[in-house]
Protein backbone atom coordinates (compact mmCIF):
# COMPACT_ATOMS: atom_id res chain seq x y z
CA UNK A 1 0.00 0.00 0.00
CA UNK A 2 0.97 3.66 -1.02
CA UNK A 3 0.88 6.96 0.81
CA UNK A 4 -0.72 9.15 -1.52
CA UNK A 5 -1.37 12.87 -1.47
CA UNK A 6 -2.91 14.58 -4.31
CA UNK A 7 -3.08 18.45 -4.37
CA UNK A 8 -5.27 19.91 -6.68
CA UNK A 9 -6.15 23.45 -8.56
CA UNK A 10 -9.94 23.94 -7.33
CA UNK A 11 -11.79 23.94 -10.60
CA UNK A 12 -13.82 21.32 -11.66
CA UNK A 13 -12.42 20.70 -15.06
CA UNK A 14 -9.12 19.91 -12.68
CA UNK A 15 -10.53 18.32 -9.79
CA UNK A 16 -13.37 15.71 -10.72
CA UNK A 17 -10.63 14.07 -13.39
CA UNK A 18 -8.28 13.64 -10.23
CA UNK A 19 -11.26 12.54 -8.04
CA UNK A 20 -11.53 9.90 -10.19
CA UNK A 21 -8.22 8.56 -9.97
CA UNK A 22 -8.29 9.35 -6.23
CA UNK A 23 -11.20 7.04 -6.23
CA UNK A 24 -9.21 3.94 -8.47
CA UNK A 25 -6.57 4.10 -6.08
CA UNK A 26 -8.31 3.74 -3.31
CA UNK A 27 -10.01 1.09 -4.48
CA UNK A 28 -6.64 -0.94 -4.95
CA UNK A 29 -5.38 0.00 -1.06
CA UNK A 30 -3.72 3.20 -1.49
CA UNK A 31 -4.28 5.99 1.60
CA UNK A 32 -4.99 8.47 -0.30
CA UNK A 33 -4.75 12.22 1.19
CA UNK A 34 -6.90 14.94 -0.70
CA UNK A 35 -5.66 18.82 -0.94
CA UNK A 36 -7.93 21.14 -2.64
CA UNK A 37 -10.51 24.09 -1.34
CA UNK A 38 -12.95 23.17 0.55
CA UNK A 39 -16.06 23.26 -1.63
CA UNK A 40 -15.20 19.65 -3.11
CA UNK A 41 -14.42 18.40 0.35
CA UNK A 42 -17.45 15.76 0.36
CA UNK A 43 -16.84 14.75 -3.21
CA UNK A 44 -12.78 13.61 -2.27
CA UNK A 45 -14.12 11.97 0.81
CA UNK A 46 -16.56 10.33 -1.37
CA UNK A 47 -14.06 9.09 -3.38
CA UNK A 48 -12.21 7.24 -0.36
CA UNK A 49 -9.70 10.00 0.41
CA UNK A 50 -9.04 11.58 4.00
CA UNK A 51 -9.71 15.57 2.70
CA UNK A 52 -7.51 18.64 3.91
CA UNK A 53 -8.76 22.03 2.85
CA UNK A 54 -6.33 24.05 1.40
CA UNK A 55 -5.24 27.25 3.60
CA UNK A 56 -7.59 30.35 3.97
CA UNK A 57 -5.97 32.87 1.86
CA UNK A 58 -6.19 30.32 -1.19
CA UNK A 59 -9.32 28.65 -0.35
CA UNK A 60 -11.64 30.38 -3.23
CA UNK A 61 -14.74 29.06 -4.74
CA UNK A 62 -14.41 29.27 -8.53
CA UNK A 63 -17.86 30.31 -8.77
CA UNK A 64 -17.40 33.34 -7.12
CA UNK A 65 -13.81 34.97 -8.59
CA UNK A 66 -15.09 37.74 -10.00
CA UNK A 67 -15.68 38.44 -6.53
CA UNK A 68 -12.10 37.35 -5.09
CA UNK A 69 -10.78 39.10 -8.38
CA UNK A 70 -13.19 42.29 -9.98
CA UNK A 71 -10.56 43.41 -12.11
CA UNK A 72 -10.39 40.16 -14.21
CA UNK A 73 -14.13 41.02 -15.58
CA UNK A 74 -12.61 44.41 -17.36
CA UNK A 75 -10.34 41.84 -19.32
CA UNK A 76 -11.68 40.81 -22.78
CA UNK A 77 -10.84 37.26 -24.02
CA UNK A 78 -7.32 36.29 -24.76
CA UNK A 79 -3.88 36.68 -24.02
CA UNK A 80 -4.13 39.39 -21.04
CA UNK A 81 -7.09 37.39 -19.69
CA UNK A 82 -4.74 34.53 -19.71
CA UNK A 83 -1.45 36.48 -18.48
CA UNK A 84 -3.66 37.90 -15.83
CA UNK A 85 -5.38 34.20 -14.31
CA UNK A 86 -1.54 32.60 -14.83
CA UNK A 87 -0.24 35.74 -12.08
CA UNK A 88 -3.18 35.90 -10.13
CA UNK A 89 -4.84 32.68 -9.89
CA UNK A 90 -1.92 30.67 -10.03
CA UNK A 91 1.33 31.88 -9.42
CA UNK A 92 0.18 34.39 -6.36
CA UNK A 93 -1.37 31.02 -5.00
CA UNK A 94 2.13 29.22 -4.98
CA UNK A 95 3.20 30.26 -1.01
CA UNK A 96 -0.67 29.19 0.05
CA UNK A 97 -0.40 26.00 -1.19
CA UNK A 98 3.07 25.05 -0.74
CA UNK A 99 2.65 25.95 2.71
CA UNK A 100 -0.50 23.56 3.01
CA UNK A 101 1.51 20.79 1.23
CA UNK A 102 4.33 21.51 3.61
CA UNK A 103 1.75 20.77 7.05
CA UNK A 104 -0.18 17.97 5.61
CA UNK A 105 3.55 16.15 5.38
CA UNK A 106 4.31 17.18 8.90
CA UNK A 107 2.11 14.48 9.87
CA UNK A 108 1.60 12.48 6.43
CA UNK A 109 4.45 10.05 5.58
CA UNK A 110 2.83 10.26 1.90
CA UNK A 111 5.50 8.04 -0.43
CA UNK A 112 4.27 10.02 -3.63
CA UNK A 113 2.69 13.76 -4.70
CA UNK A 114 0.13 13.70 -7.49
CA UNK A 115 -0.71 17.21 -8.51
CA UNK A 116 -2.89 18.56 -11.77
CA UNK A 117 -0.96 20.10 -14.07
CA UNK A 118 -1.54 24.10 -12.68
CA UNK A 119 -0.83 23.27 -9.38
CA UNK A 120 1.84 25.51 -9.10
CA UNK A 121 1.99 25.34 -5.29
CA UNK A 122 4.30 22.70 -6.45
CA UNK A 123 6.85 24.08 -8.20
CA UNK A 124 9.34 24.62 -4.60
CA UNK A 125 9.78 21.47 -4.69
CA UNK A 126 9.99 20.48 -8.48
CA UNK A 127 12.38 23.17 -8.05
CA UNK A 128 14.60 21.86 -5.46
CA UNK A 129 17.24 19.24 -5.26
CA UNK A 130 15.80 15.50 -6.42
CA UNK A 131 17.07 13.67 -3.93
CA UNK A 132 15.48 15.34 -0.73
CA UNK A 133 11.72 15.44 -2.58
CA UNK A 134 9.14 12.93 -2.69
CA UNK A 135 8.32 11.97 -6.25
CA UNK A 136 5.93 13.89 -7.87
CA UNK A 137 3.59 12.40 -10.82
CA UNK A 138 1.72 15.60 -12.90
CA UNK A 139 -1.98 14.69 -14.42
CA UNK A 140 -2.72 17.29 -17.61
CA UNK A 141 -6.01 18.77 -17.62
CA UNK A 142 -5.34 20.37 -21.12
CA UNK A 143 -4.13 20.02 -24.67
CA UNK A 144 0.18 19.14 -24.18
CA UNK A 145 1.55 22.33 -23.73
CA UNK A 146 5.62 21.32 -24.11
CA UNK A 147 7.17 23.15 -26.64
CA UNK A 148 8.35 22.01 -29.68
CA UNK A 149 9.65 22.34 -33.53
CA UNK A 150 6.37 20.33 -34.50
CA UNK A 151 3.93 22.49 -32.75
CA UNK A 152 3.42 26.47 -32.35
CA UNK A 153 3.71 27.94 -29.27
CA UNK A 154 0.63 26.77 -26.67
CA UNK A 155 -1.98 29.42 -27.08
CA UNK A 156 -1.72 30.70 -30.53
CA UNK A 157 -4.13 27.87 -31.56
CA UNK A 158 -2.20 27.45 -34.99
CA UNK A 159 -2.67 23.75 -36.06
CA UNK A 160 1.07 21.64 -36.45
CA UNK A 161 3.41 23.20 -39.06
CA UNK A 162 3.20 21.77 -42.93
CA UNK A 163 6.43 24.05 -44.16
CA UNK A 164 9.79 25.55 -43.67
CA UNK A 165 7.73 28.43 -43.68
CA UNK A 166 5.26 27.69 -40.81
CA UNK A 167 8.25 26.57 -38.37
CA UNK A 168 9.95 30.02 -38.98
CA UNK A 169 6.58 31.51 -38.28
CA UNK A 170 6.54 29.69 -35.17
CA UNK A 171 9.68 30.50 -34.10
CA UNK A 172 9.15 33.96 -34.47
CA UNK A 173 5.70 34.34 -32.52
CA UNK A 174 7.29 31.76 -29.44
CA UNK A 175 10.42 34.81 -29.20
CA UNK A 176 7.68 37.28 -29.07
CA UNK A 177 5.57 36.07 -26.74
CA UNK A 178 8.39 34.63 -24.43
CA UNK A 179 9.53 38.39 -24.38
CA UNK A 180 6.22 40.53 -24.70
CA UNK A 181 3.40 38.97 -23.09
CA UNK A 182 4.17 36.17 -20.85
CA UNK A 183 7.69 38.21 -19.85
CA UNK A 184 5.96 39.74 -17.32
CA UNK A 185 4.14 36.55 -16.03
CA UNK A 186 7.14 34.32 -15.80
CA UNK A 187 8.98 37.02 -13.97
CA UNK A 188 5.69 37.42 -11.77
CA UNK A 189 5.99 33.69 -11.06
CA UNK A 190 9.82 34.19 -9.91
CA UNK A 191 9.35 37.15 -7.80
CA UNK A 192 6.13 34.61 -6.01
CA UNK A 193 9.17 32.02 -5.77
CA UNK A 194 12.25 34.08 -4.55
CA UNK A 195 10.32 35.70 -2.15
CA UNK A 196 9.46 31.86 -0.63
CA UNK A 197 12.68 30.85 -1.02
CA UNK A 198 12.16 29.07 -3.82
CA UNK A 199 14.35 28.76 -7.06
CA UNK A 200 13.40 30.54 -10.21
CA UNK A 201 12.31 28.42 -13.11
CA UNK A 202 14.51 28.05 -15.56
CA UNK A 203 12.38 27.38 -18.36
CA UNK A 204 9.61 29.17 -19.82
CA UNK A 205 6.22 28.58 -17.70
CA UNK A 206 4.25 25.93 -19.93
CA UNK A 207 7.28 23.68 -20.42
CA UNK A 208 7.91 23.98 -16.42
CA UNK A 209 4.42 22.38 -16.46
CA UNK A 210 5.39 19.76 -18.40
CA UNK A 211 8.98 18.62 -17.66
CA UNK A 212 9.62 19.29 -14.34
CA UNK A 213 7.44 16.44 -12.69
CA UNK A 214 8.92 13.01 -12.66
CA UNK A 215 6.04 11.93 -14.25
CA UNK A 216 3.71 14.15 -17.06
CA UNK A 217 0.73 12.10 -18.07
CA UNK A 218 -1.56 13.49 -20.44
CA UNK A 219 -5.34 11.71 -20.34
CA UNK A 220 -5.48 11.24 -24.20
CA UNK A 221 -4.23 8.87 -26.84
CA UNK A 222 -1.45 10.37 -29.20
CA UNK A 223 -3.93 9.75 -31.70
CA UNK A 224 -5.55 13.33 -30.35
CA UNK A 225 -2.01 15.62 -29.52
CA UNK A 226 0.16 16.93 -32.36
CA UNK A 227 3.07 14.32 -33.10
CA UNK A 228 6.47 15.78 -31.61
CA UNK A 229 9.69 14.57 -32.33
CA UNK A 230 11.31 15.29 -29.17
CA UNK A 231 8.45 14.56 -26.86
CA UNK A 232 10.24 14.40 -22.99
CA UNK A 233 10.85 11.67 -22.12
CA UNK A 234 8.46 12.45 -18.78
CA UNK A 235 5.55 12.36 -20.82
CA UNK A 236 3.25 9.25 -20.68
CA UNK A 237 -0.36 9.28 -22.76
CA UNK A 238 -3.06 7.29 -20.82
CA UNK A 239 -6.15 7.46 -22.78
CA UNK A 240 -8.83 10.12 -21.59
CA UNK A 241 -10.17 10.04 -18.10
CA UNK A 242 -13.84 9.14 -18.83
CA UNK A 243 -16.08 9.32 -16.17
CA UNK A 244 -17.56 6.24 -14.71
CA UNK A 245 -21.26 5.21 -15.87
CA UNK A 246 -23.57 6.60 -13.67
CA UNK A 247 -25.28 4.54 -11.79
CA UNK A 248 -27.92 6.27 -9.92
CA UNK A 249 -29.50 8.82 -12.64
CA UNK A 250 -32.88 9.60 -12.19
CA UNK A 251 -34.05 11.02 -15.70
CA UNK A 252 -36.07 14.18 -16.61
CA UNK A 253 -39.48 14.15 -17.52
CA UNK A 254 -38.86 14.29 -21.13
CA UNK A 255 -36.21 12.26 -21.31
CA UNK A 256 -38.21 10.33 -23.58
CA UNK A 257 -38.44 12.50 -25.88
CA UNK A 258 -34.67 11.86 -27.03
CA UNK A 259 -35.75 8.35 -28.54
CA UNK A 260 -38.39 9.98 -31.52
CA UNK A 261 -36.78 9.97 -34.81
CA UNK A 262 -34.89 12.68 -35.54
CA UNK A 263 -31.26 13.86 -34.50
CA UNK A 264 -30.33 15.27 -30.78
CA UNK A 265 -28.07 17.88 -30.69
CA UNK A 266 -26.29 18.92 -27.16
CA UNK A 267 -25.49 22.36 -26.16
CA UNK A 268 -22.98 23.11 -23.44
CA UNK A 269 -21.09 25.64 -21.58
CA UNK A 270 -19.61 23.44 -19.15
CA UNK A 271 -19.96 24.58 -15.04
CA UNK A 272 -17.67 27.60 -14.90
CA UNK A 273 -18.41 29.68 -18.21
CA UNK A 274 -22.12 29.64 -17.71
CA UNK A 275 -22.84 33.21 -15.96
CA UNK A 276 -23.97 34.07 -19.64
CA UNK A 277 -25.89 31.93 -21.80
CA UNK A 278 -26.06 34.31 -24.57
CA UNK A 279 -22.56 32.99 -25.75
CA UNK A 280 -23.34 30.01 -27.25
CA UNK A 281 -26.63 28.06 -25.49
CA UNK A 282 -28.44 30.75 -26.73
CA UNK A 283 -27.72 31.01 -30.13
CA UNK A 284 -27.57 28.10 -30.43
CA UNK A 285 -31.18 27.70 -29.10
CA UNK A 286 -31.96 30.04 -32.00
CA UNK A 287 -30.24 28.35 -34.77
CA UNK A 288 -31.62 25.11 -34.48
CA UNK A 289 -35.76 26.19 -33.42
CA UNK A 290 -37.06 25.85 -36.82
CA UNK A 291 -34.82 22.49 -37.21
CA UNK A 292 -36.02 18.84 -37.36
CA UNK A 293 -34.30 18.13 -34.18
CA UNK A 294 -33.95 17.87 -30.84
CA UNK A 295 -31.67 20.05 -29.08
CA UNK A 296 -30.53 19.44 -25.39
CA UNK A 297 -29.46 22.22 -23.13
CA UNK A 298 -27.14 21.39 -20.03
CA UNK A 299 -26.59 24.53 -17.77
CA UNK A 300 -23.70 23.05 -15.72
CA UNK A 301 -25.61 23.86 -12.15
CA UNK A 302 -26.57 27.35 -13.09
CA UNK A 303 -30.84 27.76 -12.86
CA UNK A 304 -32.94 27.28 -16.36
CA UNK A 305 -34.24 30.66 -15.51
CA UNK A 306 -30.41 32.23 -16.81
CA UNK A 307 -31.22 30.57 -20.17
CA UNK A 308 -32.22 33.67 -22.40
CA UNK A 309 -35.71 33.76 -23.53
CA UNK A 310 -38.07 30.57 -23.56
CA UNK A 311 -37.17 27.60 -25.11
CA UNK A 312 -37.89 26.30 -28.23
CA UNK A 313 -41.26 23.47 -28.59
CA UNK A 314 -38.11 21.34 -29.97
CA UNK A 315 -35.59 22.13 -26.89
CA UNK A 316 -35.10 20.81 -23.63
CA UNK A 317 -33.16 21.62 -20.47
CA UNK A 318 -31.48 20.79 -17.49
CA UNK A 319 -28.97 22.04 -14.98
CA UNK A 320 -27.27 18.87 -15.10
CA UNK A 321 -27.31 15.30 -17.29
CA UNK A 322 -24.44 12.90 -17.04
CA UNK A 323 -23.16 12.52 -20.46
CA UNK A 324 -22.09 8.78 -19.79
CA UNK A 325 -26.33 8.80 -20.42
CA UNK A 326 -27.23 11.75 -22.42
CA UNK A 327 -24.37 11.60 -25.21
CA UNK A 328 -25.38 8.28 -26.62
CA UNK A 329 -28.03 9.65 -27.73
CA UNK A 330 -26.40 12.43 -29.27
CA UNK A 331 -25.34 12.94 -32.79
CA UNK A 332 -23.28 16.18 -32.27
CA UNK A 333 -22.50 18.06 -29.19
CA UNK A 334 -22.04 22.01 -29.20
CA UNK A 335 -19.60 22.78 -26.86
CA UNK A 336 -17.51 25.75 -25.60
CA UNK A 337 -14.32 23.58 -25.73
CA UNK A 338 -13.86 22.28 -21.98
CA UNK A 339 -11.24 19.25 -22.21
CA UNK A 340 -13.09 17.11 -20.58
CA UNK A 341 -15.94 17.78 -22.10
CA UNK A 342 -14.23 16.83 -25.70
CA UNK A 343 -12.49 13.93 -24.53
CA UNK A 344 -15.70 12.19 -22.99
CA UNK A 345 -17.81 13.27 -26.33
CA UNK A 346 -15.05 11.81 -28.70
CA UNK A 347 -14.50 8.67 -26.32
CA UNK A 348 -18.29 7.86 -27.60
CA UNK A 349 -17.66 9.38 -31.37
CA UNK A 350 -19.68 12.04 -31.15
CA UNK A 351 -18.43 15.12 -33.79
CA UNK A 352 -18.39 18.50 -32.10
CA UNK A 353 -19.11 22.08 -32.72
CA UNK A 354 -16.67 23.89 -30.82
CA UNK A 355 -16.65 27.79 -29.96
CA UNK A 356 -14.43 28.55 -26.80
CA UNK A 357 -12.03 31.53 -26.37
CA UNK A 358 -10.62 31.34 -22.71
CA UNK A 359 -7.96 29.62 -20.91
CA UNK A 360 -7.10 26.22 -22.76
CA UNK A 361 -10.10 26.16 -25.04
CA UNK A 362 -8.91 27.20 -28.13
CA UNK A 363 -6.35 24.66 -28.30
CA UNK A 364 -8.70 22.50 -27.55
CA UNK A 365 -10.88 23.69 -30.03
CA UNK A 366 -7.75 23.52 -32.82
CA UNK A 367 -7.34 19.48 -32.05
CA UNK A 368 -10.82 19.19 -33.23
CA UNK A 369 -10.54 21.08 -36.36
CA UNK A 370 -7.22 19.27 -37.10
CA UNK A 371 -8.35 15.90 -36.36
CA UNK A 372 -11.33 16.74 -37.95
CA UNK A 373 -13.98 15.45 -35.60
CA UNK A 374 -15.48 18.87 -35.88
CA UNK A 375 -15.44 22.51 -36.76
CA UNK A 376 -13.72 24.89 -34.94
CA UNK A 377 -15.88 28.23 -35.10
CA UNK A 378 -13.26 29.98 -33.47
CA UNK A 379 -14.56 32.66 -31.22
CA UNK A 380 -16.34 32.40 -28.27
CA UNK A 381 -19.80 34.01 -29.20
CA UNK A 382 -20.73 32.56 -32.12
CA UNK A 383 -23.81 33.67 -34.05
CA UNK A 384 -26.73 31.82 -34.40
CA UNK A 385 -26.24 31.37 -38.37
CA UNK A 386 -22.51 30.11 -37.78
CA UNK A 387 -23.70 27.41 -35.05
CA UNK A 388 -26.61 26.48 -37.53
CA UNK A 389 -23.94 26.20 -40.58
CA UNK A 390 -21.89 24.18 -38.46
CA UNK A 391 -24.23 21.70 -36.94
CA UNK A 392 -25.84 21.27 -40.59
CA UNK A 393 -22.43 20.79 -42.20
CA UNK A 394 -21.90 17.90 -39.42
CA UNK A 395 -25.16 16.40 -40.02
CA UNK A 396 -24.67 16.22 -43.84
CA UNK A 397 -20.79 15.22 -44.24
CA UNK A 398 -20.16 11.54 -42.90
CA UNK A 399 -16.30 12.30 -42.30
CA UNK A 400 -16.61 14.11 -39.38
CA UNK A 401 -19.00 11.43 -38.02
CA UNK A 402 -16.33 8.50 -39.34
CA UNK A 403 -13.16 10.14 -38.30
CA UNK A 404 -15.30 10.65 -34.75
CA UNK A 405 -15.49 6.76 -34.55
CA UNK A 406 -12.05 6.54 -34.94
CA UNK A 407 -10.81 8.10 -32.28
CA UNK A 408 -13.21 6.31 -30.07
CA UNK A 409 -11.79 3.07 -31.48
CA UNK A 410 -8.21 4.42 -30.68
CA UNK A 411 -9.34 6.17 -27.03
CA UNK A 412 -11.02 2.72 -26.33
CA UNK A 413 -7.49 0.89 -25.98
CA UNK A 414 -6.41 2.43 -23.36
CA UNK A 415 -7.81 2.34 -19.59
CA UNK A 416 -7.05 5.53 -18.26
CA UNK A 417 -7.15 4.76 -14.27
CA UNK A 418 -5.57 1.62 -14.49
CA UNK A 419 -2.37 3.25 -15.86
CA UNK A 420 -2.74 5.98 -13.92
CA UNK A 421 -2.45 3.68 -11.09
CA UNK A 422 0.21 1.03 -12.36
CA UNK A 423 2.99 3.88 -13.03
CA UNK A 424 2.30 5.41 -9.41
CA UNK A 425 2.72 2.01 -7.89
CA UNK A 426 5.91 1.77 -9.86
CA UNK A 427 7.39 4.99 -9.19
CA UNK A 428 7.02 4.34 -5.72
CA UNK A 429 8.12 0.86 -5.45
CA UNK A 430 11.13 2.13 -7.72
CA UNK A 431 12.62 4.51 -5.27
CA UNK A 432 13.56 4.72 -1.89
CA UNK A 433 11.61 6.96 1.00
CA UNK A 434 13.54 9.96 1.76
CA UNK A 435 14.19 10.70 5.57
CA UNK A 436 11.18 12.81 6.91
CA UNK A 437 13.78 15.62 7.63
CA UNK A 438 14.79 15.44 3.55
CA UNK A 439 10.62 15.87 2.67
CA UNK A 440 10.14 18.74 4.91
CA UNK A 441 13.87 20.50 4.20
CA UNK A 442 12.39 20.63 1.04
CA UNK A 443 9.34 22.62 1.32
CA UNK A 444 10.61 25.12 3.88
């Protein structure tokens, strides 16, 4: 049996992937010890794990960080929205939670650290020397960020380069960002370290993210990253982190309404995006009224009274469906891009209409466009004749459907938690325990 703790950034799109895990490895023995704010405490109990809430100065509910954070609403979509939640949401979180980390192994003799990918509170001891840390095993919860010759830099979007040409390109806009726009983040994220007595990084940000942890495993199938040569050698893909089936669903009223004839379309803005439903539900909504189908609208916990105007005689609506039994029945889900989200639609070959334009989305968004399991409408407030063109182009042209199927064939190798779970049990049976002064030494 393994001491476990897993510290994790407090979003949803972060947290319920690691829950899941959390949950397999308890399941085979493992102690598992859960770090995260407090508003998911009950789900990591839940899920078999003993839960410590992270400290009070970083213990925010992501529902509410407009309030935490009022400037970030002044911020249109983009790169200074993204500079701004890197500096603010995760770098100035780095002493919180690398203090909490620090107590919980005061009195947890954990033998390994899982952390997401953005939980940066980690980064002291990534930073430090090897051999006085615990080993530390990163879960993505976004497109592969590493940088590469094969890929442009993460957050541009731009699909793999075909030239000469495009890797000059690329070359060019990773120098300019490096020294324009994320400058002032990555020295924001040193000052946050020095000042803790931390090292600096020494790489940019994103490929910190990536190659620092002893173990990077991304929850897809290379089958749905862009192919790089000279791929660290940290990097493991484990298939996509589906959720398990749902056992205990209790359907709508109308839920039989889904098995007329007639094609159901799913509309989504996943649980944190969904203050305003004019973005995409909504037009959506409107594009597809007059259509011969049936369109499903999730709200992601936010009431059916936010949903703007009345619905449509061929819509219907809920604050929350588990896709494990809601996309089967779909033949295209409209999405704002969520990974998750993506991953668990393709994992059942459904095609996607994607329009996202914060945080990872867009990347996400450009996977689907160059895999082609769906059109990219690339902007995050789509009209409702652009959703309509999409979902009709979808509906008509069988590739998207076909190459949809084959990355479900290809995601439906691979068992996700299983892996997850063999390469932690080998990383710790691999390597010795540090002395309790070494794990501590570390983090001060």
């Amino acid at each position: 049996m393994a001491r476990i703790l897993v510290a994790v950034t407090a979003v949803p799109g972060h947290v319920l992937p690691l829950l899941m895990a959390v949950r397999h490895l308890a399941d085979r023995g493992h102690e598992v010890v859960v770090h995260t704010a407090s508003l998911f405490g009950e789900r990591a109990e839940a899920a078999g794990a003993r839960f410590v809430p992270f400290r009070p100065d970083v213990d925010h509910d992501y529902r509410r960080l407009d309030e935490h954070f009022p400037e970030r609403r002044k911020i249109a979509p983009g790169p200074a929205q993204v500079a701004f939640a890197l500096q603010h949401l995760f770098a100035d979180a780095i002493p919180g939670q690398a203090a909490g980390i620090r107590d919980i192994l005061d009195s947890f003799a954990a033998d390994v650290i899982i952390i997401d990918a953005m939980l940066c509170g980690a980064f002291p001891l990534l930073l430090g020397p090897r051999d006085k840390r615990l080993p530390i095993v990163s879960i993505g919860v976004s497109p592969l960020a590493v940088s590469s010759v094969d890929a442009a830099p993460f957050g541009t979007a731009l699909p793999p380069p075909a030239s000469p040409e495009d890797r000059m390109r690329n070359a060019a806009l990773a120098q300019y960002l490096d020294e324009t726009v994320f400058r002032p983040v990555q020295q924001h994220f040193n000052d946050v370290l020095v000042r803790i007595g931390s090292p600096r990084l020494s790489a940019n940000l994103f490929d910190s993210m990536v190659r620092l942890p002893d173990l990077y495993l991304q929850p897809t199938t290379q089958a749905f990253e862009y192919p790089r040569r000279e791929l660290p050698d940290n990097v493991r893909f484990v298939g996509p982190m589906v959720p398990p089936r749902t056992t205990n669903f209790v359907p709508p009223s109308w839920w039989r309404d889904l098995d007329v004839p007639g094609p159901v379309i799913v509309v989504t803005q996943g649980t944190v995006q969904n203050t305003d439903f004019r973005q995409l539900v909504g037009p959506t909504l409107a594009a597809l009224a007059r259509e011969d189908v049936t369109v499903v609208a999730t709200t992601g916990g936010a009431p059916l009274s936010a949903l703007p105007g009345a619905l449509p005689g061929n819509a219907r609506a809920a604050m929350f469906l588990p896709f494990d039994h809601l996309l089967p029945k779909a033949v295209v889900l409209v999405t704002n891009g969520g990974y998750g989200a993506v991953s668990h639609a393709l994992s059942l070959g459904v095609p996607l209409v994607v329009a996202g334009d914060s945080e990872e989305k867009p990347e996400v968004a450009a996977r689907v466009a160059w895999k082609k399991v769906g059109i990219n409408l690339g902007t995050g407030r789509p009209t409702a004749q652009q959703v309509g063109a999409a979902v009709r182009t979808i509906l008509t042209d069988p590739q998207y459907r076909r190459n949809a199927h084959a990355l479900r064939d290809d995601f439906a190798r691979c068992n996700a938690l299983d892996r997850i779970a063999e390469l932690v049990e080998e990383i710790v049976g691999a390597r010795p325990m540090p002395r309790r002064a070494d794990q501590v030494e570390s983090l001060a």
